[in-house]
PDB file of N, CA and C in Angstrom:
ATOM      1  N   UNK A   1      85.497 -80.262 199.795  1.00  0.00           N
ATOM      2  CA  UNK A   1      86.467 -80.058 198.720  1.00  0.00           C
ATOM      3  C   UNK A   1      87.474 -79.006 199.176  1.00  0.00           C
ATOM      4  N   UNK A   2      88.973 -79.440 198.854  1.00  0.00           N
ATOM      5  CA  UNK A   2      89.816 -78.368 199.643  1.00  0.00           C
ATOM      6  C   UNK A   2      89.800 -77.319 199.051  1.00  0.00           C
ATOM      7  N   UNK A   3      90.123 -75.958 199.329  1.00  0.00           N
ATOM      8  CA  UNK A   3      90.198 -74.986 198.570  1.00  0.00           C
ATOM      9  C   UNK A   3      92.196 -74.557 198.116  1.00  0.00           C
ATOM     10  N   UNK A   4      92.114 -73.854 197.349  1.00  0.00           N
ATOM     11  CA  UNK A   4      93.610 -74.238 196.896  1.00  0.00           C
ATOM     12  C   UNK A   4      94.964 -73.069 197.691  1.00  0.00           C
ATOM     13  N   UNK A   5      93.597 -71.383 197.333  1.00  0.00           N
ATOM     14  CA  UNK A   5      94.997 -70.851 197.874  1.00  0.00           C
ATOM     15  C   UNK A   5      94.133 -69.723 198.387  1.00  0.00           C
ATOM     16  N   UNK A   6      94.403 -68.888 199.537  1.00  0.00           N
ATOM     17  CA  UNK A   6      94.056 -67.545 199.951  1.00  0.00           C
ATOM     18  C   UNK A   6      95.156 -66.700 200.322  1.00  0.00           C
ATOM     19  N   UNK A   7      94.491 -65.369 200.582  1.00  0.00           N
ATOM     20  CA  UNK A   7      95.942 -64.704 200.858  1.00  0.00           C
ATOM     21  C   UNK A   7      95.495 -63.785 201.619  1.00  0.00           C
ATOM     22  N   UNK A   8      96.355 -63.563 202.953  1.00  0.00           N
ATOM     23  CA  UNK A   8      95.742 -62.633 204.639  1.00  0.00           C
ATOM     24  C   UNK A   8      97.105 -61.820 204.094  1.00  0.00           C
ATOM     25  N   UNK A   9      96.051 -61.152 205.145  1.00  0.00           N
ATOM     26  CA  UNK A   9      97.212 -59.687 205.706  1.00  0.00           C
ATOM     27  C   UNK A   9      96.961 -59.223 206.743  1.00  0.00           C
ATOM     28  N   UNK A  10      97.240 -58.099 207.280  1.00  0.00           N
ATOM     29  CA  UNK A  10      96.536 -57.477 208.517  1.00  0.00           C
ATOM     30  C   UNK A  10      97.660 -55.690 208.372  1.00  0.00           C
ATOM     31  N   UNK A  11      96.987 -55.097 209.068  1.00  0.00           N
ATOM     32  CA  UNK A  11      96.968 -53.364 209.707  1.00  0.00           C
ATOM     33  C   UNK A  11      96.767 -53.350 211.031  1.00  0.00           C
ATOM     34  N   UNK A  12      97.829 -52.816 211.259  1.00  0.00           N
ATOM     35  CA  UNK A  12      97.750 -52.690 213.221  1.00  0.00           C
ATOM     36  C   UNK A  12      98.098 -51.315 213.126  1.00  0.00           C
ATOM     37  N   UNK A  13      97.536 -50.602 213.870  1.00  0.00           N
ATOM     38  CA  UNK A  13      98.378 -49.064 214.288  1.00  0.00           C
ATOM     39  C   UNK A  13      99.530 -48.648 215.293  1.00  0.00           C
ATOM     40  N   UNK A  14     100.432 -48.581 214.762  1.00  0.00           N
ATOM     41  CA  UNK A  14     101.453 -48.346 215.140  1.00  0.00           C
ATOM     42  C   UNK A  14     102.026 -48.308 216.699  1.00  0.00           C
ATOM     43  N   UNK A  15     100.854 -48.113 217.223  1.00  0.00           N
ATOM     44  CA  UNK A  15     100.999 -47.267 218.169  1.00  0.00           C
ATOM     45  C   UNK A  15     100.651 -49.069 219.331  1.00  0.00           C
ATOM     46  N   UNK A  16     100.311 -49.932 218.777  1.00  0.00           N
ATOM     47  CA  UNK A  16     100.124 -51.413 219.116  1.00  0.00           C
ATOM     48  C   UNK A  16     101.479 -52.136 219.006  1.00  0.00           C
ATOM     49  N   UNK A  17     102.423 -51.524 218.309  1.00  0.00           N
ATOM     50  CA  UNK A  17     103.398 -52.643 217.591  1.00  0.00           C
ATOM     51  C   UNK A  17     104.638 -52.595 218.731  1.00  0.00           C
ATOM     52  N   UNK A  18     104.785 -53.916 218.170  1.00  0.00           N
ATOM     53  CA  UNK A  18     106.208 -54.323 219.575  1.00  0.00           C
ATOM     54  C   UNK A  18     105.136 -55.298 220.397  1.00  0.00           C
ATOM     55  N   UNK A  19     103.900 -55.516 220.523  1.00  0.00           N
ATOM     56  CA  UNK A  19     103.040 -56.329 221.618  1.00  0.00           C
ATOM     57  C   UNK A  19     102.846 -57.764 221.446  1.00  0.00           C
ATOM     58  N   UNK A  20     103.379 -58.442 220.247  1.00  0.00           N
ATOM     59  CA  UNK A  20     103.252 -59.418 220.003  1.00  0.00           C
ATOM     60  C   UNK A  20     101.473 -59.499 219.198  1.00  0.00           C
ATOM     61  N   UNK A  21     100.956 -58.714 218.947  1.00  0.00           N
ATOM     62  CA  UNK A  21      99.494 -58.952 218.878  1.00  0.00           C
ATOM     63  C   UNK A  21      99.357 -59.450 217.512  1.00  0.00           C
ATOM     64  N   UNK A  22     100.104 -59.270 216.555  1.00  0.00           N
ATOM     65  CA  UNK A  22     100.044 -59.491 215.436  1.00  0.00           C
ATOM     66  C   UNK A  22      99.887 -61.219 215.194  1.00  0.00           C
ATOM     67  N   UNK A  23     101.357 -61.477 215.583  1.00  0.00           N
ATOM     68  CA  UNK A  23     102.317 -62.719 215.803  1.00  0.00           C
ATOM     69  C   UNK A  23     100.783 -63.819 216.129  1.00  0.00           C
ATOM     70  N   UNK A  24     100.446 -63.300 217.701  1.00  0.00           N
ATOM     71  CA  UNK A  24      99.428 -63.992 217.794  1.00  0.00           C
ATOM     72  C   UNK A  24      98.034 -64.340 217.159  1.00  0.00           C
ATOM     73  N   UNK A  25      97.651 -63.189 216.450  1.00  0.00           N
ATOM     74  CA  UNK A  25      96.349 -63.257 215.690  1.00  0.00           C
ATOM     75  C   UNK A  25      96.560 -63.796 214.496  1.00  0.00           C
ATOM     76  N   UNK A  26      97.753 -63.698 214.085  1.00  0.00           N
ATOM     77  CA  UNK A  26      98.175 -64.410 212.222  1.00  0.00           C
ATOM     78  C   UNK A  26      98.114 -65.909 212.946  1.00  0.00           C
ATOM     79  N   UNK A  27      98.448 -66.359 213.494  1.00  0.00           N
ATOM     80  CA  UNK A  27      98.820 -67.986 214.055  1.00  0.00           C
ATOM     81  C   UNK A  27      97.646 -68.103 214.302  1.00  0.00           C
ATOM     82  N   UNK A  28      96.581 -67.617 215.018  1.00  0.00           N
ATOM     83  CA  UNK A  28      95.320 -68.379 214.926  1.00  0.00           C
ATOM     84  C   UNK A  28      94.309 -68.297 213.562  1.00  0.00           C
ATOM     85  N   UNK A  29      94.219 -66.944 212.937  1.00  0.00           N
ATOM     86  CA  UNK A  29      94.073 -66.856 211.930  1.00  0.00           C
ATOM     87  C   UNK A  29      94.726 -68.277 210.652  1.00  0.00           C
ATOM     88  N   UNK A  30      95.833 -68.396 210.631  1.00  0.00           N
ATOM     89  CA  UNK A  30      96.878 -69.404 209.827  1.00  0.00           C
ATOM     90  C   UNK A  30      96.027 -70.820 209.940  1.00  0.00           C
ATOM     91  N   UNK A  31      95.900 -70.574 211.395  1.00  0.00           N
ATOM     92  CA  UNK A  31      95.177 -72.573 211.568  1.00  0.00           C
ATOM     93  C   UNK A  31      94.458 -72.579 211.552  1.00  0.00           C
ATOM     94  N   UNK A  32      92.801 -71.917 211.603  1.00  0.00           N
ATOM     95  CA  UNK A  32      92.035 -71.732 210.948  1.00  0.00           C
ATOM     96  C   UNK A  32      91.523 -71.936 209.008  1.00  0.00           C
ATOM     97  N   UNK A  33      92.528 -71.231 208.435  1.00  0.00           N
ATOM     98  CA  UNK A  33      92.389 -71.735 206.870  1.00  0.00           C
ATOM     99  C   UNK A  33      93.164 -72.590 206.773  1.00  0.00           C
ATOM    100  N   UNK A  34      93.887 -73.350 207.412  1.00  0.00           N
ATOM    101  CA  UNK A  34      93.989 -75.037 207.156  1.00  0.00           C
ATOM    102  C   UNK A  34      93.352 -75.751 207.491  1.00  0.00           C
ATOM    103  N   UNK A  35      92.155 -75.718 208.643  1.00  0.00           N
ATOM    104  CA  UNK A  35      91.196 -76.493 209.160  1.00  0.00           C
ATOM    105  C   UNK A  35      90.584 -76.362 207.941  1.00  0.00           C
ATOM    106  N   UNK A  36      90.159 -75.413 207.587  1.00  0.00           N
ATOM    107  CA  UNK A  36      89.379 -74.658 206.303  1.00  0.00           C
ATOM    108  C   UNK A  36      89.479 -75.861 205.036  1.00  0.00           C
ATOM    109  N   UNK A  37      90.991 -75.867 204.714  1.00  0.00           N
ATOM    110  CA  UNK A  37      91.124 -76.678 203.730  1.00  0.00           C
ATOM    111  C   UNK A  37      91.603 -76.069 202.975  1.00  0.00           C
ATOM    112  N   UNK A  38      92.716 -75.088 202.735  1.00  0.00           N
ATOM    113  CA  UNK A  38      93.414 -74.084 202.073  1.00  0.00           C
ATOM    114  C   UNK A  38      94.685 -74.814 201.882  1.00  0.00           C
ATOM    115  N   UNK A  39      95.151 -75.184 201.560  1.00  0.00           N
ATOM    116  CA  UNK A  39      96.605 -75.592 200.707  1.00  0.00           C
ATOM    117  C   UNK A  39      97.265 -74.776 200.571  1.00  0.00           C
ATOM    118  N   UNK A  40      97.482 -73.625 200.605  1.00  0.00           N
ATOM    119  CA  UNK A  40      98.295 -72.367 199.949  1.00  0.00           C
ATOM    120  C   UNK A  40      98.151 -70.993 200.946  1.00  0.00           C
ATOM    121  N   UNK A  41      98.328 -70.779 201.973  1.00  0.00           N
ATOM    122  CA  UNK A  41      98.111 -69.368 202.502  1.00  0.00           C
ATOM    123  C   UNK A  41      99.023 -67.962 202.068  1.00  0.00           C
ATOM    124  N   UNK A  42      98.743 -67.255 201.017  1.00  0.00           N
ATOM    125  CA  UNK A  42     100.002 -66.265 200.723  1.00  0.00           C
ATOM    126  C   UNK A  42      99.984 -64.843 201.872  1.00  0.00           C
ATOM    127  N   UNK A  43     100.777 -64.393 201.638  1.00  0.00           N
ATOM    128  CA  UNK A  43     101.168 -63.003 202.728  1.00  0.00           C
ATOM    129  C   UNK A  43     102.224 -62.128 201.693  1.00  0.00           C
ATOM    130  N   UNK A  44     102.390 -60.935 201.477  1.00  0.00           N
ATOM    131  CA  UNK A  44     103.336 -60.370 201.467  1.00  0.00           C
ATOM    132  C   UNK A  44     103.056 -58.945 201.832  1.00  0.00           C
ATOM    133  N   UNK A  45     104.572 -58.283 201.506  1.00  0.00           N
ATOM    134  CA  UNK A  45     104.798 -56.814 202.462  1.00  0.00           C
ATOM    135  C   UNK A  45     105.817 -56.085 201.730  1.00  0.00           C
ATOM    136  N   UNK A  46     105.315 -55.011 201.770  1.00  0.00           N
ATOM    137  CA  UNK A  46     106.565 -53.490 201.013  1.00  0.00           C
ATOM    138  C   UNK A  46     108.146 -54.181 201.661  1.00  0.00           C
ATOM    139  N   UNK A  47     108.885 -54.293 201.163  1.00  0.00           N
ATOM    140  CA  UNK A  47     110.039 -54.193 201.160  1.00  0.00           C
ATOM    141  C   UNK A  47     110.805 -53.120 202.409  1.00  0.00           C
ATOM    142  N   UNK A  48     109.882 -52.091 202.263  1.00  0.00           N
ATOM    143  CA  UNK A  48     110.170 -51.348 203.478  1.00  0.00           C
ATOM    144  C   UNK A  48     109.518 -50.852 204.595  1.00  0.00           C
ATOM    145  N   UNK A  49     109.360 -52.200 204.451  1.00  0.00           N
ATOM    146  CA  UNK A  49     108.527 -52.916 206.346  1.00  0.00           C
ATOM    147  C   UNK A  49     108.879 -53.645 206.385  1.00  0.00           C
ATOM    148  N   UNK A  50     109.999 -54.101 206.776  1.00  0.00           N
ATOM    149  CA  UNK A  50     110.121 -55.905 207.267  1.00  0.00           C
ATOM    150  C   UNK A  50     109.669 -56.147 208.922  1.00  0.00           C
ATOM    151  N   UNK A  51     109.284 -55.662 209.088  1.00  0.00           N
ATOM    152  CA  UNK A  51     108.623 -55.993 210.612  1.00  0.00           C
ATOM    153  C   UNK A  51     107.627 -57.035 210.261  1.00  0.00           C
ATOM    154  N   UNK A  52     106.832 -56.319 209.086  1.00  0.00           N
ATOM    155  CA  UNK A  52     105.405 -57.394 208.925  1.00  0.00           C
ATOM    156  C   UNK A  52     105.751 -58.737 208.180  1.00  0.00           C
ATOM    157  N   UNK A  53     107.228 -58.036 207.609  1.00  0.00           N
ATOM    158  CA  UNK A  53     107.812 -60.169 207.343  1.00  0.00           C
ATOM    159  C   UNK A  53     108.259 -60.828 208.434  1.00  0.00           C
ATOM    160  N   UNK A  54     108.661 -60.192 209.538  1.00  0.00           N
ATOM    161  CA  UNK A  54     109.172 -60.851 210.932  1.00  0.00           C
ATOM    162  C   UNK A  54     107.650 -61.736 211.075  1.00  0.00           C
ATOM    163  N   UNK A  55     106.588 -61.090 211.089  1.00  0.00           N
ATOM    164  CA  UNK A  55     105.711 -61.688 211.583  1.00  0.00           C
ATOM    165  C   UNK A  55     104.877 -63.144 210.930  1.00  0.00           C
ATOM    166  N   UNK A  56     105.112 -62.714 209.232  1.00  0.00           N
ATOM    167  CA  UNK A  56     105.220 -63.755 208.624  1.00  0.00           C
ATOM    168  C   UNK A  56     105.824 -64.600 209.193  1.00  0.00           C
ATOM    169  N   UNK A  57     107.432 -64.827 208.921  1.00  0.00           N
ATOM    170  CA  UNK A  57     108.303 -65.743 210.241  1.00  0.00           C
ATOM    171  C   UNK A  57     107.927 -66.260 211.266  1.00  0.00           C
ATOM    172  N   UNK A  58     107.694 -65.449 211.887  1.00  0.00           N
ATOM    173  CA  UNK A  58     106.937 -66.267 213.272  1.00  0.00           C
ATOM    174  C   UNK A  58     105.811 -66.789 213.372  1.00  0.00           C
ATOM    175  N   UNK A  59     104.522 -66.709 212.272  1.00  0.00           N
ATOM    176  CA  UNK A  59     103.779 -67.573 212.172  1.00  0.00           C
ATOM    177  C   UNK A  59     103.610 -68.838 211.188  1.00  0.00           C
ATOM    178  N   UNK A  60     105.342 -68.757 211.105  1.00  0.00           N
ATOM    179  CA  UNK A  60     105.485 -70.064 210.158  1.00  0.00           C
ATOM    180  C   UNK A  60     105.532 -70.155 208.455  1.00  0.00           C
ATOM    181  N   UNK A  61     105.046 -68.537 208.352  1.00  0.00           N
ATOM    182  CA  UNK A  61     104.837 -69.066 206.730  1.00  0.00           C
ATOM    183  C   UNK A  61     107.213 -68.901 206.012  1.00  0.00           C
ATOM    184  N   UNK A  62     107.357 -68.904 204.828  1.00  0.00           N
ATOM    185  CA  UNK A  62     108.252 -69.475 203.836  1.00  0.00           C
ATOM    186  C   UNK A  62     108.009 -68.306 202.958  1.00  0.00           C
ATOM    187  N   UNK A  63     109.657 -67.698 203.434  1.00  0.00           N
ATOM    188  CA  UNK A  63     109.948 -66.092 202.290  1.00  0.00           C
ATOM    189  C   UNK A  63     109.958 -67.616 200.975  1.00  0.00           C
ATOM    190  N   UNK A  64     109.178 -66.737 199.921  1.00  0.00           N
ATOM    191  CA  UNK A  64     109.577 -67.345 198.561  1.00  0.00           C
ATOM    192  C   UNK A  64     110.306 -66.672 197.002  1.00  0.00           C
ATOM    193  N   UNK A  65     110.134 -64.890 197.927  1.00  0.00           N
ATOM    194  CA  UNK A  65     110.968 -64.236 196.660  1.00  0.00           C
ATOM    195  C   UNK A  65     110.334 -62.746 196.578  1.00  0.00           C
ATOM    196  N   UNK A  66     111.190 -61.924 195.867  1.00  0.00           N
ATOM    197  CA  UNK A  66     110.996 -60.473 196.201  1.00  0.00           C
ATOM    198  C   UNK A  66     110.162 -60.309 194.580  1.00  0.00           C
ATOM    199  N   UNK A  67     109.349 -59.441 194.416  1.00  0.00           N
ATOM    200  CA  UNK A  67     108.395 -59.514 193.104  1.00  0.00           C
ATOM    201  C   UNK A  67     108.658 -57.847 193.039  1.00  0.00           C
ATOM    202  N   UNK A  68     109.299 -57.458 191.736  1.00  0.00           N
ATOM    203  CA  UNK A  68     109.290 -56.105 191.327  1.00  0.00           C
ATOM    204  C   UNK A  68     108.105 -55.407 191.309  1.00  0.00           C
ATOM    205  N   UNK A  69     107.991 -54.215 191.652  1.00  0.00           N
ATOM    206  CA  UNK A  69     106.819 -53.162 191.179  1.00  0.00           C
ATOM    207  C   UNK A  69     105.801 -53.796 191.560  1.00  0.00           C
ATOM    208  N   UNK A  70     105.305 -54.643 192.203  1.00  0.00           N
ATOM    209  CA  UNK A  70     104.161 -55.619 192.563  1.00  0.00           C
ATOM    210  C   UNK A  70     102.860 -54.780 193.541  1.00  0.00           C
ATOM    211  N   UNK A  71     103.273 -53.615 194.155  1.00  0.00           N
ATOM    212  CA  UNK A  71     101.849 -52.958 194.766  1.00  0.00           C
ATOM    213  C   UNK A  71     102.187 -51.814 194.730  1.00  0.00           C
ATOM    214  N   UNK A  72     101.051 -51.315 195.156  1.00  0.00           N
ATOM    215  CA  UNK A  72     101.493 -49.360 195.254  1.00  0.00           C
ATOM    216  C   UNK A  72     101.553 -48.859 197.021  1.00  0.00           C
ATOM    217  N   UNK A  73     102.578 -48.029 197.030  1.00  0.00           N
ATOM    218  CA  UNK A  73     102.293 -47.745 198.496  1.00  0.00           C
ATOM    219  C   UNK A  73     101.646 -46.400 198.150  1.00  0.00           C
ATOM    220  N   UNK A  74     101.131 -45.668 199.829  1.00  0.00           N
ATOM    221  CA  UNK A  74     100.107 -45.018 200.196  1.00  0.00           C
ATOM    222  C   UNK A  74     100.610 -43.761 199.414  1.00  0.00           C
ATOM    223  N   UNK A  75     101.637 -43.044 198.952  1.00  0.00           N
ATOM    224  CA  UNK A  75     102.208 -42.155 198.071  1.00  0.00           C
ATOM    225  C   UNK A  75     102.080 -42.529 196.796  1.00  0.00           C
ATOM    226  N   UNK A  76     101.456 -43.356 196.124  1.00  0.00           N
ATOM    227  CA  UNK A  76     101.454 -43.513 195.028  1.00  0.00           C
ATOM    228  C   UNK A  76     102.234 -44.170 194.464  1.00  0.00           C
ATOM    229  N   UNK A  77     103.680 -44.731 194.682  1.00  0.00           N
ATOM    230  CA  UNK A  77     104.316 -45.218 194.081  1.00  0.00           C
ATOM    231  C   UNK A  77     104.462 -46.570 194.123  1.00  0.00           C
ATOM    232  N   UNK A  78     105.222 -47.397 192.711  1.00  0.00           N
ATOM    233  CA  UNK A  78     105.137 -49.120 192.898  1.00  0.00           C
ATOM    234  C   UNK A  78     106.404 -49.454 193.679  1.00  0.00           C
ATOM    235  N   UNK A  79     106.243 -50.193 194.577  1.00  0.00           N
ATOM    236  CA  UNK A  79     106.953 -50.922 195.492  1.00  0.00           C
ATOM    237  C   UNK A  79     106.949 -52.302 195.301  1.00  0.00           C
ATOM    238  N   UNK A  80     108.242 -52.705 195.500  1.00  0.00           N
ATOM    239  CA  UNK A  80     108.557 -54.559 195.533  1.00  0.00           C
ATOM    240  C   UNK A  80     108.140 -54.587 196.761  1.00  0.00           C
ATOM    241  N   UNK A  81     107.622 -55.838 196.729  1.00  0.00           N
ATOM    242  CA  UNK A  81     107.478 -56.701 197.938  1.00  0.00           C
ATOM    243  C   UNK A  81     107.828 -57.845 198.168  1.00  0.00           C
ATOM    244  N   UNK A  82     108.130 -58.777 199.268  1.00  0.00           N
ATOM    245  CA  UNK A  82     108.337 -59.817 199.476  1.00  0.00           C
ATOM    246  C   UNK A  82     107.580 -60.641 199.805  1.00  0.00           C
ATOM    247  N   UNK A  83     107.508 -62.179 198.871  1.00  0.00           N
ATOM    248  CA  UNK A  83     106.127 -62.797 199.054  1.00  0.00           C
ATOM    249  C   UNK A  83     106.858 -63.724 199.878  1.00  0.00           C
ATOM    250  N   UNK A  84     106.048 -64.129 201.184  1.00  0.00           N
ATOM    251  CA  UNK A  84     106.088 -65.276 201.649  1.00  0.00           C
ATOM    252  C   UNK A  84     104.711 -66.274 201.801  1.00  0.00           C
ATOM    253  N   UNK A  85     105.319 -67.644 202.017  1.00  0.00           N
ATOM    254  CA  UNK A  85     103.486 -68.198 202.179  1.00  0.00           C
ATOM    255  C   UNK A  85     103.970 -69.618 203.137  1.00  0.00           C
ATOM    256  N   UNK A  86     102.801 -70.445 203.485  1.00  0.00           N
ATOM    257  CA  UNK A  86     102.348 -71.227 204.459  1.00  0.00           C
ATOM    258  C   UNK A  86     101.953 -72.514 203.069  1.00  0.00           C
ATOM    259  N   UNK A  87     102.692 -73.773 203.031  1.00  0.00           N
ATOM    260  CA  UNK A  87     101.959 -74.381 202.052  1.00  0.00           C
ATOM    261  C   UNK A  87     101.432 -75.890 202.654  1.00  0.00           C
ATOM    262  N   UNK A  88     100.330 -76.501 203.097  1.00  0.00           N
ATOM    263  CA  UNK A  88      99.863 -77.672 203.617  1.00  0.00           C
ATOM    264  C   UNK A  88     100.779 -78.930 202.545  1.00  0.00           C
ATOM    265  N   UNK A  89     101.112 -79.436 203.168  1.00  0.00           N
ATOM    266  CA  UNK A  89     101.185 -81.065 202.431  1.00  0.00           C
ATOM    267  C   UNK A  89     100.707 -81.945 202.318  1.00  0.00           C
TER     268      UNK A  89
END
């Protein structure tokens, strides 16, 4: 029975970034929960990181829209983010 929707993320330390490592682990990660049977993969990211939406991008998933006040960053405060996602047909 397929399952309908999940939602990844990932944390790299900084001190990794620029290596492509991300890019690569979301893409195998990604085809994995479609083998799975996931219909829906969501992702999103603070507004002020778009690096981690680049990476969205490159593993294929679909910006679908910026969501007000939607998480808190590490200071406490609510931050928009931008949801993108991966949807099977």
């Amino acid at each position: 029975k397929p399952h309908l929707k999940v939602e990844m993320g990932w944390v790299l330390d900084d001190s990794h970034w620029g290596k492509g490592i991300m890019p690569e682990a979301g893409k195998i990660v990604l085809e994995y929960l479609v083998q799975e049977g996931f219909k829906r993969i969501e992702a999103h990211h603070n507004v002020a990181n778009p690096k981690s939406g680049r990476v969205m991008e490159k593993i294929g998933m679909q910006y679908e829209g910026t969501l007000k006040k939607y998480s808190m960053n590490n200071d406490g405060e609510h931050v928009d983010v931008k949801m993108y996602a991966y949807v099977v047909d």
